[in-house]
C-alpha atoms as a PDB file:
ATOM      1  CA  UNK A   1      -4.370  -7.061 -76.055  1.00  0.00           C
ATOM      2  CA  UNK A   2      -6.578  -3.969 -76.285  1.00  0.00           C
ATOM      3  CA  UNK A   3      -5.831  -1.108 -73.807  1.00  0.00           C
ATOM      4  CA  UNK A   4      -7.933   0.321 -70.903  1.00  0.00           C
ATOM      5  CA  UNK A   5      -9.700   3.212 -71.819  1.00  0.00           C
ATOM      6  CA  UNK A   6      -8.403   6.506 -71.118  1.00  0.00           C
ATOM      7  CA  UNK A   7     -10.592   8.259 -68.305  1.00  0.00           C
ATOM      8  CA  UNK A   8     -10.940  11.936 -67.355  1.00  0.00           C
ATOM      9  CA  UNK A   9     -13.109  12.976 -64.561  1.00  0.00           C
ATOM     10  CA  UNK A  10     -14.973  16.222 -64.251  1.00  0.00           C
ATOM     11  CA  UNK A  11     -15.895  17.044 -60.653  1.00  0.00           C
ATOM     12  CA  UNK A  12     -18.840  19.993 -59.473  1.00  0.00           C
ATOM     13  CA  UNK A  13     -17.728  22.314 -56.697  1.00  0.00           C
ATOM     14  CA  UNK A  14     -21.147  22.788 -55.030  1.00  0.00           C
ATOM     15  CA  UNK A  15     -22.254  19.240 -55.143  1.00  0.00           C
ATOM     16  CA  UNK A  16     -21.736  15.522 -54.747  1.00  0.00           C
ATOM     17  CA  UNK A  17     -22.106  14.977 -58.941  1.00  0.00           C
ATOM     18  CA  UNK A  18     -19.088  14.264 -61.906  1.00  0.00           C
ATOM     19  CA  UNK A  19     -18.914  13.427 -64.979  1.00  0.00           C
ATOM     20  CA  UNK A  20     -16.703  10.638 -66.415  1.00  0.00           C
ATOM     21  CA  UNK A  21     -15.284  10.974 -69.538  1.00  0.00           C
ATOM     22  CA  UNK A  22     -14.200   7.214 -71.194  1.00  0.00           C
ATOM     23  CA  UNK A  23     -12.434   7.292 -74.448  1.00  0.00           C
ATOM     24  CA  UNK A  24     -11.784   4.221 -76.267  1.00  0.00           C
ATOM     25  CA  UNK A  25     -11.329   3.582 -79.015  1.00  0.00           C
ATOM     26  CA  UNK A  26      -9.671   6.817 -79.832  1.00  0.00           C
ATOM     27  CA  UNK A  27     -12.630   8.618 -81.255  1.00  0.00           C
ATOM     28  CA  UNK A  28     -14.945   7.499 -79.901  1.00  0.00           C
ATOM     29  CA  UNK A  29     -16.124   8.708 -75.898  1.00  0.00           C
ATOM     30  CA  UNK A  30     -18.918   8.567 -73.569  1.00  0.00           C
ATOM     31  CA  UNK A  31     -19.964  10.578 -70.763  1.00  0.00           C
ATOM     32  CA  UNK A  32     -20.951   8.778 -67.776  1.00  0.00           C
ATOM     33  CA  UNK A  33     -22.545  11.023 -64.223  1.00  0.00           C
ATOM     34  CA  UNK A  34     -21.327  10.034 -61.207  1.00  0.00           C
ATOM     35  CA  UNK A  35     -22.869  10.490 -57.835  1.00  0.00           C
ATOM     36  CA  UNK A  36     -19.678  10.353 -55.841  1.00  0.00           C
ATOM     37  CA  UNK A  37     -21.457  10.065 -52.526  1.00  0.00           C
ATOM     38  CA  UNK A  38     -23.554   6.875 -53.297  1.00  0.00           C
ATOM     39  CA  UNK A  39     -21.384   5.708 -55.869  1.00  0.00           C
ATOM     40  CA  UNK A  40     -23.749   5.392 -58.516  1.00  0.00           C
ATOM     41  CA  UNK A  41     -22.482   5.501 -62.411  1.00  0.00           C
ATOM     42  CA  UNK A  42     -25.043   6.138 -64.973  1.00  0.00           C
ATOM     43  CA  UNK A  43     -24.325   6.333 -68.699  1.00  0.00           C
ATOM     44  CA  UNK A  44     -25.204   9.270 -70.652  1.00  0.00           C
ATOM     45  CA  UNK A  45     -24.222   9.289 -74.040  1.00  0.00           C
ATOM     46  CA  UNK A  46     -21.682   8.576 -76.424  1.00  0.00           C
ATOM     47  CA  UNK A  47     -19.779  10.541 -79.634  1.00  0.00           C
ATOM     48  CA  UNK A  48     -17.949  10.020 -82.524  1.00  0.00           C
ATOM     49  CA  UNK A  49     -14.845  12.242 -81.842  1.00  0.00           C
ATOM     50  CA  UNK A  50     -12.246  13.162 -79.027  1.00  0.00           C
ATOM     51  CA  UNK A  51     -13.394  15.215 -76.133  1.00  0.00           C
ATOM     52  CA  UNK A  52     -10.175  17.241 -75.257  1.00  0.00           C
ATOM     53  CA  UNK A  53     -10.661  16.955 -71.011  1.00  0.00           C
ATOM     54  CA  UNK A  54      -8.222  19.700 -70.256  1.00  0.00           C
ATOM     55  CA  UNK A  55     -10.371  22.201 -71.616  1.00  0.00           C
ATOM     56  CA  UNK A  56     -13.842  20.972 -70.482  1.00  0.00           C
ATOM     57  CA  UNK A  57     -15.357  21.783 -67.401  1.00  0.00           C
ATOM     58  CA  UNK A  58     -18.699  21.216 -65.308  1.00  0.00           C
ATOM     59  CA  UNK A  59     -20.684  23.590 -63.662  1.00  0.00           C
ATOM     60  CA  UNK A  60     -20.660  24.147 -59.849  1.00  0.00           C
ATOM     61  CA  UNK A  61     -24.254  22.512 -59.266  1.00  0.00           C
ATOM     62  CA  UNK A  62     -23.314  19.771 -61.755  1.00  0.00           C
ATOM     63  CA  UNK A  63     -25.841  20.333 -64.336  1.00  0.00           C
ATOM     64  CA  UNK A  64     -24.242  21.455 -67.214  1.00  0.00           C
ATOM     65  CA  UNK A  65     -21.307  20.291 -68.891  1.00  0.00           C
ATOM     66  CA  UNK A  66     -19.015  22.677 -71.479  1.00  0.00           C
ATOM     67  CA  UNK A  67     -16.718  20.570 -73.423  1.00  0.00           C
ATOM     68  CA  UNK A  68     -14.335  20.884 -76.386  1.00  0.00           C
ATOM     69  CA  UNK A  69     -14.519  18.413 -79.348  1.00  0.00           C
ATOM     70  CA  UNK A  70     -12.857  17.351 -82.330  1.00  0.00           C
ATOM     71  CA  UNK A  71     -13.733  14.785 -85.051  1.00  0.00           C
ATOM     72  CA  UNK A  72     -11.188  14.722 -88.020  1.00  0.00           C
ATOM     73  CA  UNK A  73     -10.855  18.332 -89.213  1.00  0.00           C
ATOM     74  CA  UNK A  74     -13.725  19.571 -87.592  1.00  0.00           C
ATOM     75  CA  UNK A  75     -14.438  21.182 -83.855  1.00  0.00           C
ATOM     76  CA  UNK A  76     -16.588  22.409 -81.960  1.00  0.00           C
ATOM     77  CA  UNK A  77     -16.948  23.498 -78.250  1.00  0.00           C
ATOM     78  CA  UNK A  78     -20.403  22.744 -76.651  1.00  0.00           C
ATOM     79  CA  UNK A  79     -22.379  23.324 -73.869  1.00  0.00           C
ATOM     80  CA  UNK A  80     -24.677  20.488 -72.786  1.00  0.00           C
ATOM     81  CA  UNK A  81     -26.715  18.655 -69.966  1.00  0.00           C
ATOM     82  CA  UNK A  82     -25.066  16.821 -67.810  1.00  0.00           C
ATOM     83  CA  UNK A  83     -24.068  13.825 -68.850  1.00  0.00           C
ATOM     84  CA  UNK A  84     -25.683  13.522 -72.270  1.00  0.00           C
ATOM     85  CA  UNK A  85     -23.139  15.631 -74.687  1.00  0.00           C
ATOM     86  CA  UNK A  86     -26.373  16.732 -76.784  1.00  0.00           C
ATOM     87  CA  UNK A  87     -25.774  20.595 -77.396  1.00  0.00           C
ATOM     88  CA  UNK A  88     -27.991  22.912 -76.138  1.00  0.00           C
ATOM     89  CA  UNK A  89     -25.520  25.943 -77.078  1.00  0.00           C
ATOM     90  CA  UNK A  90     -22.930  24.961 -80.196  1.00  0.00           C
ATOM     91  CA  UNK A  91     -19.617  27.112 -81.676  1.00  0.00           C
ATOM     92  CA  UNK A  92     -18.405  25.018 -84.443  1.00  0.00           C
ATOM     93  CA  UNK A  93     -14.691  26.363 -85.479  1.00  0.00           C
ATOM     94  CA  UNK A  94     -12.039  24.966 -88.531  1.00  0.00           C
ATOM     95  CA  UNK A  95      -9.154  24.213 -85.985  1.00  0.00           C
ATOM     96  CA  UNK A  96      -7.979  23.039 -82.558  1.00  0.00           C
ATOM     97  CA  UNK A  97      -6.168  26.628 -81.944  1.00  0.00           C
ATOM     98  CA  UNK A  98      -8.904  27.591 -79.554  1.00  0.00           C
ATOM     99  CA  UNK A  99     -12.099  26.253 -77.733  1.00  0.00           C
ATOM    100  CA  UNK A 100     -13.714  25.123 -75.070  1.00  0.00           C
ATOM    101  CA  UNK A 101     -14.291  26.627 -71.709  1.00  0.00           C
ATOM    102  CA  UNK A 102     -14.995  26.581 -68.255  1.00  0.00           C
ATOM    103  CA  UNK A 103     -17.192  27.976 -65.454  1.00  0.00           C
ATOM    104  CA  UNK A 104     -16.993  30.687 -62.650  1.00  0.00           C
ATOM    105  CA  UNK A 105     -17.488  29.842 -59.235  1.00  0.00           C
ATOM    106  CA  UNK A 106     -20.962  31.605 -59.224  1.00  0.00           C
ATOM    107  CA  UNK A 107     -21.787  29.408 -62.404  1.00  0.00           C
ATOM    108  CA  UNK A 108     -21.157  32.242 -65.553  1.00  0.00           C
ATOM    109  CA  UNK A 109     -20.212  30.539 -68.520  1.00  0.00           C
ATOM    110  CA  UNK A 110     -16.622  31.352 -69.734  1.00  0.00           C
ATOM    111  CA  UNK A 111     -15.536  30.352 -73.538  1.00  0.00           C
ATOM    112  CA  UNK A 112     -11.618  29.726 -74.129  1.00  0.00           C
ATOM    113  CA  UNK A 113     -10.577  32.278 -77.164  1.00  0.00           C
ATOM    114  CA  UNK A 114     -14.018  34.344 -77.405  1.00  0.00           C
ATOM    115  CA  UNK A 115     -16.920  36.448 -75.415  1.00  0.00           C
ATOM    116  CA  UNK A 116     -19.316  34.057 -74.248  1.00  0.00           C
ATOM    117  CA  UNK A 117     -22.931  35.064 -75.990  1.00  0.00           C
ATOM    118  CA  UNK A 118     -25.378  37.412 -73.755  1.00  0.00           C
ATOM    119  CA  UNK A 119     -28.399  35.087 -74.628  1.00  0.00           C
ATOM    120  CA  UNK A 120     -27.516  31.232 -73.388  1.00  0.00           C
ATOM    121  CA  UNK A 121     -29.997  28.569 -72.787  1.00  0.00           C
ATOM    122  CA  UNK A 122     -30.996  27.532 -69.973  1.00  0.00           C
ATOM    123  CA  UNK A 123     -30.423  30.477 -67.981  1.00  0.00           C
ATOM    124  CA  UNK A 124     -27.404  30.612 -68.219  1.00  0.00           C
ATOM    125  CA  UNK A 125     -25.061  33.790 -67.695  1.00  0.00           C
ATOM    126  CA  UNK A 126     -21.693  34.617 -69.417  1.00  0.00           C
ATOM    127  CA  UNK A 127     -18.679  35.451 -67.710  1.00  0.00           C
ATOM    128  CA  UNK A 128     -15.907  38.021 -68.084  1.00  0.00           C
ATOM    129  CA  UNK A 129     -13.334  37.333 -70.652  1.00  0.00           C
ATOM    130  CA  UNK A 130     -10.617  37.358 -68.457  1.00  0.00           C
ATOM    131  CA  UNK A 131     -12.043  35.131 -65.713  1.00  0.00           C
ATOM    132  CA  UNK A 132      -9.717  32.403 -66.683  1.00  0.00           C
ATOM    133  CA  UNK A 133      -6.356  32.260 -68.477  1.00  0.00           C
ATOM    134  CA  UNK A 134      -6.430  32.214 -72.459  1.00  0.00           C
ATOM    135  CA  UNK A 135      -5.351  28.747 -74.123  1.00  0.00           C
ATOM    136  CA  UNK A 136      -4.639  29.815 -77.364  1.00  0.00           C
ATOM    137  CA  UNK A 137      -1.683  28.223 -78.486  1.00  0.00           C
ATOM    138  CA  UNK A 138      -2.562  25.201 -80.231  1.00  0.00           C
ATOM    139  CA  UNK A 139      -2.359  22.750 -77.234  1.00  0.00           C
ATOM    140  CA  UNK A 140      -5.031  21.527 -75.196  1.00  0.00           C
ATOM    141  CA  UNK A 141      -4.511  23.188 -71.825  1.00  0.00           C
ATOM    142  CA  UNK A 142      -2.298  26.039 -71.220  1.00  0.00           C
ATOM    143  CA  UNK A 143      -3.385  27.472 -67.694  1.00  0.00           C
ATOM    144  CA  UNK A 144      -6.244  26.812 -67.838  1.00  0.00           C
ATOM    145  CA  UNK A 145      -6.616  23.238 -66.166  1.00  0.00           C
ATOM    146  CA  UNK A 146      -4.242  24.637 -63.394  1.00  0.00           C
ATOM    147  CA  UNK A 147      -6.503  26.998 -63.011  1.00  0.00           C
ATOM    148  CA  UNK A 148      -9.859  25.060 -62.726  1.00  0.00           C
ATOM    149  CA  UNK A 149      -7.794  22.703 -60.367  1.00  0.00           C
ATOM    150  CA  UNK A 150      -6.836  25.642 -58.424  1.00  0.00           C
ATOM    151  CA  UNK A 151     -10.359  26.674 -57.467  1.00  0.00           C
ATOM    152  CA  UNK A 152     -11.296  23.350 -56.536  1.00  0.00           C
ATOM    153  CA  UNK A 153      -8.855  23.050 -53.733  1.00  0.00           C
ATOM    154  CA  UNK A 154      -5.497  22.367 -55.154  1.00  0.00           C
ATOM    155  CA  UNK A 155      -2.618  24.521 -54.669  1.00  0.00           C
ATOM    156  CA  UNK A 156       0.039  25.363 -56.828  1.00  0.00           C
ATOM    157  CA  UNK A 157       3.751  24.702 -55.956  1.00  0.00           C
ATOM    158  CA  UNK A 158       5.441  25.390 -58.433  1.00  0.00           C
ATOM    159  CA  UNK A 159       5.550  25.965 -62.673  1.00  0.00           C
ATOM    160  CA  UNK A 160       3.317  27.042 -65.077  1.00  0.00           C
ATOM    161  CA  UNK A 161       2.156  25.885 -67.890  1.00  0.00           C
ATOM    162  CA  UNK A 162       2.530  22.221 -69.073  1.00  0.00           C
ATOM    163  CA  UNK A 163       4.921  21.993 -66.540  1.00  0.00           C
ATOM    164  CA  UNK A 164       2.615  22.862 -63.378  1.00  0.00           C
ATOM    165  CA  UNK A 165       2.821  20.998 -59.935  1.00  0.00           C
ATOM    166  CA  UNK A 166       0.124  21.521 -57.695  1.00  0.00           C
ATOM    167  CA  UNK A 167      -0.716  20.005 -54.645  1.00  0.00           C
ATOM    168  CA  UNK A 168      -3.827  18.777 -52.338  1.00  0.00           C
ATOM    169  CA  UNK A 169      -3.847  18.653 -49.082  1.00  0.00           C
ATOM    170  CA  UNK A 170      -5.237  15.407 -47.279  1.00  0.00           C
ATOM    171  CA  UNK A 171      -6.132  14.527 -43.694  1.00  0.00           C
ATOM    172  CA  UNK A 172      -3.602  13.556 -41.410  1.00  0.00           C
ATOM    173  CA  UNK A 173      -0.562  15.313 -42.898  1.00  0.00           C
ATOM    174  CA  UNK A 174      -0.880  13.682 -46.410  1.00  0.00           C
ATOM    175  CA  UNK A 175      -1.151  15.588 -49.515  1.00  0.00           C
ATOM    176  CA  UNK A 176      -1.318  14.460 -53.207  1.00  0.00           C
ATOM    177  CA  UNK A 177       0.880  15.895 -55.333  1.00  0.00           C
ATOM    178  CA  UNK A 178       0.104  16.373 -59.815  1.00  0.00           C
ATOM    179  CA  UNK A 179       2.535  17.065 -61.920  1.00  0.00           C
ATOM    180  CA  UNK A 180       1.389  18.080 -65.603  1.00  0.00           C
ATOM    181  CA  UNK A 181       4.115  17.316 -68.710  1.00  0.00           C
ATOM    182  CA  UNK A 182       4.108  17.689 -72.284  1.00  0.00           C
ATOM    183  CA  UNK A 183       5.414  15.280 -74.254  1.00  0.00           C
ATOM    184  CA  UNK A 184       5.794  12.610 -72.089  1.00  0.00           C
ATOM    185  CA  UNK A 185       7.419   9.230 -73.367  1.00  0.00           C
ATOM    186  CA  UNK A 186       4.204   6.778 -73.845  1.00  0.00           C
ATOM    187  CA  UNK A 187       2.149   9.403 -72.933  1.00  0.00           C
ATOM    188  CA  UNK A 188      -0.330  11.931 -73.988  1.00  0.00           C
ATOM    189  CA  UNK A 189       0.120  14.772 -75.376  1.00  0.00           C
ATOM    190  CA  UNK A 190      -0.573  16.503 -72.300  1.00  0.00           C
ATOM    191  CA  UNK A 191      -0.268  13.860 -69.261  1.00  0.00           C
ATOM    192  CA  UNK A 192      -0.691  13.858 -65.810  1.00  0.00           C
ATOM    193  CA  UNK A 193       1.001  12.066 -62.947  1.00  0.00           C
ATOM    194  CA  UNK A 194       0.668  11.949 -59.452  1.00  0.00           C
ATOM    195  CA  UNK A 195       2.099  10.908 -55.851  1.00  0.00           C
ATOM    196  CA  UNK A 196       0.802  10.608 -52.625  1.00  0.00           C
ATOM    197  CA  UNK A 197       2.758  12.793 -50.415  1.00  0.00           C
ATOM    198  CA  UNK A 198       3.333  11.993 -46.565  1.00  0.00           C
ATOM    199  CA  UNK A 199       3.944  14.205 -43.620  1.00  0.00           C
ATOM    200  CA  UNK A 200       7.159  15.455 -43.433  1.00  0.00           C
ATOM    201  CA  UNK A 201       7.560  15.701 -47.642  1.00  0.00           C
ATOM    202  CA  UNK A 202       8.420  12.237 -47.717  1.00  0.00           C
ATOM    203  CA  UNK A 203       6.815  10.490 -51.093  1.00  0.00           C
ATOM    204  CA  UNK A 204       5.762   7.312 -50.162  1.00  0.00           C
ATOM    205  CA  UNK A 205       3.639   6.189 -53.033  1.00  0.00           C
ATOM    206  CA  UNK A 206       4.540   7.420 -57.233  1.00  0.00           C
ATOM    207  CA  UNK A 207       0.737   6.628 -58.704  1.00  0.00           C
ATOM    208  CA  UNK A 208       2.414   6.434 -62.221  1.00  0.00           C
ATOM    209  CA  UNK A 209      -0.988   4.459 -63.514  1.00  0.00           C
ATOM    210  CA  UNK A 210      -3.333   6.922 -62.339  1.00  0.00           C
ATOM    211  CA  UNK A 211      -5.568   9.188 -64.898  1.00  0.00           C
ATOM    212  CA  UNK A 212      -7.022  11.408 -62.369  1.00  0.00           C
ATOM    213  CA  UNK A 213      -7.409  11.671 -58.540  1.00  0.00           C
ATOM    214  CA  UNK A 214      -8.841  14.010 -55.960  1.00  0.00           C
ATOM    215  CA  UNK A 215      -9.917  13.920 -52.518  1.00  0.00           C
ATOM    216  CA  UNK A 216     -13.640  13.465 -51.335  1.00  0.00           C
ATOM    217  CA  UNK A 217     -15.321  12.963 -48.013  1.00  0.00           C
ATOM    218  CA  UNK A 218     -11.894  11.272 -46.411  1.00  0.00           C
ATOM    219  CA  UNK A 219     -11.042   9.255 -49.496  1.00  0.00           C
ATOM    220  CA  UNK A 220      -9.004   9.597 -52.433  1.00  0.00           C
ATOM    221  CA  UNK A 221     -10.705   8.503 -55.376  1.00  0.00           C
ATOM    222  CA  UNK A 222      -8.985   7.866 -58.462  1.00  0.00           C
ATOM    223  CA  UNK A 223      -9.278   6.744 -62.317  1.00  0.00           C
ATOM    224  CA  UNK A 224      -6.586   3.583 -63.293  1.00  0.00           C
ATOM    225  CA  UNK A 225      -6.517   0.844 -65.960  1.00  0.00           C
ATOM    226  CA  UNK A 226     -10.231   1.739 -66.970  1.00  0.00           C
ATOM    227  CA  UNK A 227     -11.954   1.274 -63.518  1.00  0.00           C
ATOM    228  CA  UNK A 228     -12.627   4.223 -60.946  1.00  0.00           C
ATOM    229  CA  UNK A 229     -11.220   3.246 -57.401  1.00  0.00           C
ATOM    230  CA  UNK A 230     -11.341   4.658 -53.669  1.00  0.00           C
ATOM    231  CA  UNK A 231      -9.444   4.018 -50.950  1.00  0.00           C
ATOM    232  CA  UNK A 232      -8.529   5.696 -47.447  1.00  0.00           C
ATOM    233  CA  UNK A 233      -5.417   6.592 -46.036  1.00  0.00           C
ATOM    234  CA  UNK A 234      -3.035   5.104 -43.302  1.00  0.00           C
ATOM    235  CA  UNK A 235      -0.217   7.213 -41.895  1.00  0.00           C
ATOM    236  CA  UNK A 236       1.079   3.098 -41.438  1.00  0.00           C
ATOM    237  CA  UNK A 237       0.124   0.985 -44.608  1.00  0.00           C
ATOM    238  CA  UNK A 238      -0.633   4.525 -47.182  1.00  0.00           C
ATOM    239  CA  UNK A 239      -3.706   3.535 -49.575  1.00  0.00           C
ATOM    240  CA  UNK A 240      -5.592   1.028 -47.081  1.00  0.00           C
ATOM    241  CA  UNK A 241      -9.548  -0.155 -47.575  1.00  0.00           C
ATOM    242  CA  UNK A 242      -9.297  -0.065 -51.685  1.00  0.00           C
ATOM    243  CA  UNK A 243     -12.818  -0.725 -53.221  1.00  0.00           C
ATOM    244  CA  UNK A 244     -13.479  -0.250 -57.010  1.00  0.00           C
ATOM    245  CA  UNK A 245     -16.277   1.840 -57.464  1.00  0.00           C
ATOM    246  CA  UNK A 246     -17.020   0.881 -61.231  1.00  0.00           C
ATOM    247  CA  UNK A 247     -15.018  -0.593 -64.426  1.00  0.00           C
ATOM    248  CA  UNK A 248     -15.706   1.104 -67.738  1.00  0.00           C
ATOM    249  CA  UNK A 249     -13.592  -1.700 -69.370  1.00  0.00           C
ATOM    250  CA  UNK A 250     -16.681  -3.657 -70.694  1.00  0.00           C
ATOM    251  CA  UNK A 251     -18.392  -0.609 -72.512  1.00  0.00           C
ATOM    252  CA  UNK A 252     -18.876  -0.589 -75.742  1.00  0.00           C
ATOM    253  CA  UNK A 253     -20.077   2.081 -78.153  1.00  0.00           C
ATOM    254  CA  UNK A 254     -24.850   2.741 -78.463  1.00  0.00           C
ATOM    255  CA  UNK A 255     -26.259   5.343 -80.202  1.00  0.00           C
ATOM    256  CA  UNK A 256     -28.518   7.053 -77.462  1.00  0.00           C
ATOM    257  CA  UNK A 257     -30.392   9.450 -77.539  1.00  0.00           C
ATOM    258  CA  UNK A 258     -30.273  12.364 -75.220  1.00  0.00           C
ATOM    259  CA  UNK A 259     -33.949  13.054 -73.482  1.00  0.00           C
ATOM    260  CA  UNK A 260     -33.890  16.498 -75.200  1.00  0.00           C
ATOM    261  CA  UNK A 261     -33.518  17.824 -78.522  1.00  0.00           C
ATOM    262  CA  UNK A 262     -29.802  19.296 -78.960  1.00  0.00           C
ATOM    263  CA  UNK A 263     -28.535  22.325 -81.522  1.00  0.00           C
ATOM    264  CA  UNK A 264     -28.082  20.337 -84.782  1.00  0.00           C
ATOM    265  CA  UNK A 265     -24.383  19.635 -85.288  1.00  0.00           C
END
């Protein structure tokens, strides 16, 4: 039997939009934009390579995506248009030792390992070198997903590292609890997992399937077994009212073309 994809979801702090990353097979993934209010998936584009998630990140209005890529021996961290993965700004590099980036909350442009250029496209601004934690050590995350998680809400509890917990607090009492590992039996590389925390510190609920999962507009929405869910909470039943918001299980790999012309890579 061939396994669910593996999805990643990339969510904008200043409005409604994501971007969902579905990989499967292995090297190959496509970007799909999300309108998390209405629920409306739309595919973007696909690659030939793997999109490391950890160290991509999208832009507070949701219109630009920077993302870190690697296809055999060769990477490259990109900046494109959200969702279509066609570069508009394009640092090829030899290894997986650096790369990547993410973005301030005012929207600068921050590049994982190096100075972000003065002259980006689209307007774009960089940002100071230290306005996130280097990850330079040959993994895929070091602080630096803590980090983007910590602006967006989340809080962290304790760790550092790949061994971070953080924590989001839910209405009612509840909170939802990720735990990042490396190494993790069956796992990733880099993995995490998560738990649904009731008042009191009581775990009531170990999501051990789940990919990804935040909190939006008095739901928790999540990423499991190739489908993106949402459900609400019930300080009585837990997860109550689930509804699947769309299954990337079908999907299969089309060359498309982005509705711009990209940097040639």
């Amino acid at each position: 039997m061939t396994p669910p994809p593996r999805l990643h979801v990339l969510t904008a702090t200043q409005s409604d939009n994501a971007v969902i990353l579905r990989r499967g097979p292995s090297a190959q993934v496509a970007a799909l934009s999300w309108d998390r209010r209405r629920n409306k998936v739309e595919l973007g584009r696909w690659i030939n390579g793997r999109i490391h998630e950890y160290r991509c990140d999208l832009s507070p209005d949701g219109k630009h995506l920077v993302y870190f890529a690697c296809h055999g021996s060769r990477c490259w961290t990109a900046v494109s248009r959200t969702p279509w993965l066609a570069a508009i700004a394009f640092w090829p590099q030899a290894d997986s030792w650096f790369g990547g980036g993410a973005f301030t909350d005012e929207g600068a442009l921050w590049r994982n390992g190096a100075a972000a250029e003065d002259h980006l496209p689209d307007g774009l601004v960089p940002a100071p070198i230290d306005a996130y934690p280097q990850s330079t050590d040959g993994f895929h995350m070091g602080d630096l997903a803590a980090s983007r998680l910590e602006r967006r809400g989340w809080n962290r509890i304790e760790g550092a590292r790949y061994e971070t917990v953080l924590q989001l607090e839910l209405s009612s009492g509840f909170a939802l609890r990720q735990s990042f590992s490396l190494g993790r039996k069956n796992r990733a590389m880099i993995s995490s997992s998560y738990a649904l925390i009731a008042p009191g510190e009581e775990n009531i609920a170990d999501l051990n399937g789940w990919e990804w999962a935040d909190f939006f507009e008095n739901k928790i929405q999540w990423a499991e077994k190739g489908a993106i869910w949402q459900a609400k909470i019930s300080r009585e039943a837990g997860l109550v009212e689930r509804h699947l918001v769309y299954d990337l299980t079908p999907m299969r790999f089309e060359a498309i073309k982005a509705p711009y012309t990209g940097v040639e890579q």
